[in-house]
C-alpha atoms as a PDB file:
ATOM      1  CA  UNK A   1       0.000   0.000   0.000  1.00  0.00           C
ATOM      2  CA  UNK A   2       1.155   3.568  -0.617  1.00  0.00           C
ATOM      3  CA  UNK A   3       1.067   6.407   0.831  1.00  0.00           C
ATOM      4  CA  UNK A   4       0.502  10.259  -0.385  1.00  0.00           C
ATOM      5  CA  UNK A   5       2.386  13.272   0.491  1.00  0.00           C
ATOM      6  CA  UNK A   6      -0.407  15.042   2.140  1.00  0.00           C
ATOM      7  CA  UNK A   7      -1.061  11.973   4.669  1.00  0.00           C
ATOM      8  CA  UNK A   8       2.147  11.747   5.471  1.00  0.00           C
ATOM      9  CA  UNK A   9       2.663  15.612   5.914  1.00  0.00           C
ATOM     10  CA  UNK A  10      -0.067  15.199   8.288  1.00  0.00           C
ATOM     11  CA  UNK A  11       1.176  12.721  10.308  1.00  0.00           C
ATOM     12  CA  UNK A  12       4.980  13.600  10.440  1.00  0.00           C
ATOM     13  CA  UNK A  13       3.126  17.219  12.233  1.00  0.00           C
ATOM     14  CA  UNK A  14       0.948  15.555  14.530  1.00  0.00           C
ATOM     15  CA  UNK A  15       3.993  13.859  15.743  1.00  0.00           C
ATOM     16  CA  UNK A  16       3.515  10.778  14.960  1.00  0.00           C
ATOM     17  CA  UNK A  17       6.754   8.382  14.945  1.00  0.00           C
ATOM     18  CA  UNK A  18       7.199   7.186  11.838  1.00  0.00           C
ATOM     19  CA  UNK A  19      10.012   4.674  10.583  1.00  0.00           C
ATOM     20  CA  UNK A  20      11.224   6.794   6.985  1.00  0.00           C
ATOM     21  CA  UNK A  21      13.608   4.926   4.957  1.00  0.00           C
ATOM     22  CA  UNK A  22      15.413   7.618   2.437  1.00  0.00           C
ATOM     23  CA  UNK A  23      16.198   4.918  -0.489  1.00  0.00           C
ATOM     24  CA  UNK A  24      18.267   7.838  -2.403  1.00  0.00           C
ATOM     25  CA  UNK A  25      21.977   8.749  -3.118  1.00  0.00           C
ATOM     26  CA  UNK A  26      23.804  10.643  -0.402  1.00  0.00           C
ATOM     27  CA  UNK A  27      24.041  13.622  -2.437  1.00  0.00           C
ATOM     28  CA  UNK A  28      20.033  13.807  -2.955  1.00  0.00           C
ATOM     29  CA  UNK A  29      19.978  13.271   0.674  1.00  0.00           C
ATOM     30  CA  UNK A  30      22.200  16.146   1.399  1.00  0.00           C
ATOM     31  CA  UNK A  31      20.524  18.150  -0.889  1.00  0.00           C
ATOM     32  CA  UNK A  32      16.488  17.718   0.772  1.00  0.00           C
ATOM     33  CA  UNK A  33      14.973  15.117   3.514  1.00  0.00           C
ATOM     34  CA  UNK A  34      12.256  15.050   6.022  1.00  0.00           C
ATOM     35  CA  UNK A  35      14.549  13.042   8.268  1.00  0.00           C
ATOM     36  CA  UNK A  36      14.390   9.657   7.330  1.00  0.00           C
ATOM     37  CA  UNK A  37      17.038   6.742   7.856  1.00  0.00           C
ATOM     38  CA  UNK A  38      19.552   6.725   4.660  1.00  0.00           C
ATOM     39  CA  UNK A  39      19.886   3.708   2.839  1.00  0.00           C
ATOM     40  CA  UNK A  40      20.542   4.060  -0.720  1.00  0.00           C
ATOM     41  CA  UNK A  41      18.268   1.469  -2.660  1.00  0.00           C
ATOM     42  CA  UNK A  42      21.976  -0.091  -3.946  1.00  0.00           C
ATOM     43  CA  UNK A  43      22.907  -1.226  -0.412  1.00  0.00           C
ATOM     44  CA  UNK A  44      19.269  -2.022   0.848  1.00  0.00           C
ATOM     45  CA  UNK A  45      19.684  -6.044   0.845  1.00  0.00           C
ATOM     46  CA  UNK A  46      22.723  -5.494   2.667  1.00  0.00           C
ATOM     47  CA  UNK A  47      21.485  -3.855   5.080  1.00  0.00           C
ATOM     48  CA  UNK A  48      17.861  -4.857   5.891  1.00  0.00           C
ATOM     49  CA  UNK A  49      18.999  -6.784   9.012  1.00  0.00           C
ATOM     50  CA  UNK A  50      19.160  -3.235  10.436  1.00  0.00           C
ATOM     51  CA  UNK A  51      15.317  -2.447   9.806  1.00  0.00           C
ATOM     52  CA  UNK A  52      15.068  -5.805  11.617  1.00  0.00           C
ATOM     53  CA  UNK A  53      13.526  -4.410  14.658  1.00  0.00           C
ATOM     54  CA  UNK A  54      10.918  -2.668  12.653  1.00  0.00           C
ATOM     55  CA  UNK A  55       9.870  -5.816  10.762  1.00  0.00           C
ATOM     56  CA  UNK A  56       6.231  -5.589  11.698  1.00  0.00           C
ATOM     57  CA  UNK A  57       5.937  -1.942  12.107  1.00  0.00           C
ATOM     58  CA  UNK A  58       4.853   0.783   9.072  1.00  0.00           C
ATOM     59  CA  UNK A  59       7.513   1.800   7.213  1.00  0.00           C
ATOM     60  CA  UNK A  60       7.447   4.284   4.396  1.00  0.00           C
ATOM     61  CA  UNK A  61      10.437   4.416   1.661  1.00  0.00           C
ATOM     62  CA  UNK A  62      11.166   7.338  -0.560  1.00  0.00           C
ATOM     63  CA  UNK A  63      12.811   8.463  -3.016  1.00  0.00           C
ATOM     64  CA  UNK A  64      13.201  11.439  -5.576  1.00  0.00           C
ATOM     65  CA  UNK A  65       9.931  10.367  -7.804  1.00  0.00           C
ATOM     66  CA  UNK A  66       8.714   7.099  -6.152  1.00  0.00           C
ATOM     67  CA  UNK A  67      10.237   4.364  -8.624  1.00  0.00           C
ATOM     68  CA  UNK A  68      13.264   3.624  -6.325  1.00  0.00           C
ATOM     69  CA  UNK A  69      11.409   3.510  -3.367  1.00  0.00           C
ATOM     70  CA  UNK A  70       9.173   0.967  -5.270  1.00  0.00           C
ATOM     71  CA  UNK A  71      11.430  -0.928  -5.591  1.00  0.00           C
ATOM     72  CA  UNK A  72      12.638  -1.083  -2.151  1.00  0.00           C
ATOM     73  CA  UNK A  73       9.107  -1.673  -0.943  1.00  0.00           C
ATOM     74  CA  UNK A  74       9.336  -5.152  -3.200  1.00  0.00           C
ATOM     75  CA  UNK A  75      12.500  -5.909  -2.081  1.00  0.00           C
ATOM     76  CA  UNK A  76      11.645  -5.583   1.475  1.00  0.00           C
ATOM     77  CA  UNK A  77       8.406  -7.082   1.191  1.00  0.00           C
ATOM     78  CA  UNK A  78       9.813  -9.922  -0.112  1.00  0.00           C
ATOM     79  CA  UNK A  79      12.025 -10.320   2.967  1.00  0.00           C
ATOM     80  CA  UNK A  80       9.182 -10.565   4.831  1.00  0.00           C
ATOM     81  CA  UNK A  81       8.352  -6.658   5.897  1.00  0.00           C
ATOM     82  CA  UNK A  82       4.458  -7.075   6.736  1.00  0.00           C
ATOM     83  CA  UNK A  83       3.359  -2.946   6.098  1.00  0.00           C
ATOM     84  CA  UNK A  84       6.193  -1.308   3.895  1.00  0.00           C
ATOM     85  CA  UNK A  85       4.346   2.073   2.232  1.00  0.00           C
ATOM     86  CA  UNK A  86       5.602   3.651  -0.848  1.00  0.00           C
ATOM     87  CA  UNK A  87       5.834   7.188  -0.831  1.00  0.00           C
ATOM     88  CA  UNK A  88       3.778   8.483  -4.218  1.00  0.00           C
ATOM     89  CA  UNK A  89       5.565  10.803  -6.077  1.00  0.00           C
ATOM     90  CA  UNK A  90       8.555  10.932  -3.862  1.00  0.00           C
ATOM     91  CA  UNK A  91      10.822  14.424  -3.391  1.00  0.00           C
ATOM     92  CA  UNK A  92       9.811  15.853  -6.373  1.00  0.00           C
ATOM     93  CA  UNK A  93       5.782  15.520  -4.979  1.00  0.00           C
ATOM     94  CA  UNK A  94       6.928  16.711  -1.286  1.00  0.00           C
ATOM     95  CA  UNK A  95       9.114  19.698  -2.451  1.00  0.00           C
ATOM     96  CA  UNK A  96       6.220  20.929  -5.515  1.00  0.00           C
ATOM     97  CA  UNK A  97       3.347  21.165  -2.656  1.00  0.00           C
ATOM     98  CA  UNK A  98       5.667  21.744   0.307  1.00  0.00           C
ATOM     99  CA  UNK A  99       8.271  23.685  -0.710  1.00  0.00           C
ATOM    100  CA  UNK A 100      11.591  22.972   1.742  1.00  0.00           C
ATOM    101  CA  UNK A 101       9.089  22.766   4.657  1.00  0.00           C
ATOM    102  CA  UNK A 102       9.982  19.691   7.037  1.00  0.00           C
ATOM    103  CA  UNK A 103       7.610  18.860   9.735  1.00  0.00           C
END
């Protein structure tokens, strides 16, 4: 299941603790986040064991558009993550409605 820009806006104000996986280079990182955990999508099966702990929790993954991040939400839920959401539209989305705003 996925999740929109505006929900997650929402909830990232309310103060809700959320698990964010940032699947994007270092440099895009740099550039913009809202705070999530950095794994690049290249060094995600590598490093799942580290989400371990959040196995059966919600986890959202983004990226710059929403195609890595897709990809990462397969990959995980393949590994057995139970409620891994995809972040529609990604950066791009975040930064056209929000601007540089982080919650």
């Amino acid at each position: 299941m996925d999740i929109n820009i505006k929900e997650l806006h929402q909830r990232l104000a309310a103060g809700e603790k959320l698990t964010l996986i940032d699947v994007r280079e270092p440099w895009e990182f740099q550039e913009f986040n809202v705070g999530g955990q950095l794994i690049p999508l290249g060094e995600l099966m590598n490093r799942m064991y580290e989400l371990e702990d959040d196995k059966n929790e919600e986890i959202v993954v983004y990226c710059r558009s929403g195609n890595r991040s897709g990809m990462a939400q397969a990959l995980m839920q393949a590994q057995g993550f139970a409620n891994v959401r995809n972040l529609t539209g990604g950066m791009l989305a975040w930064r056209d409605t929000f601007g540089d705003e982080k919650p």
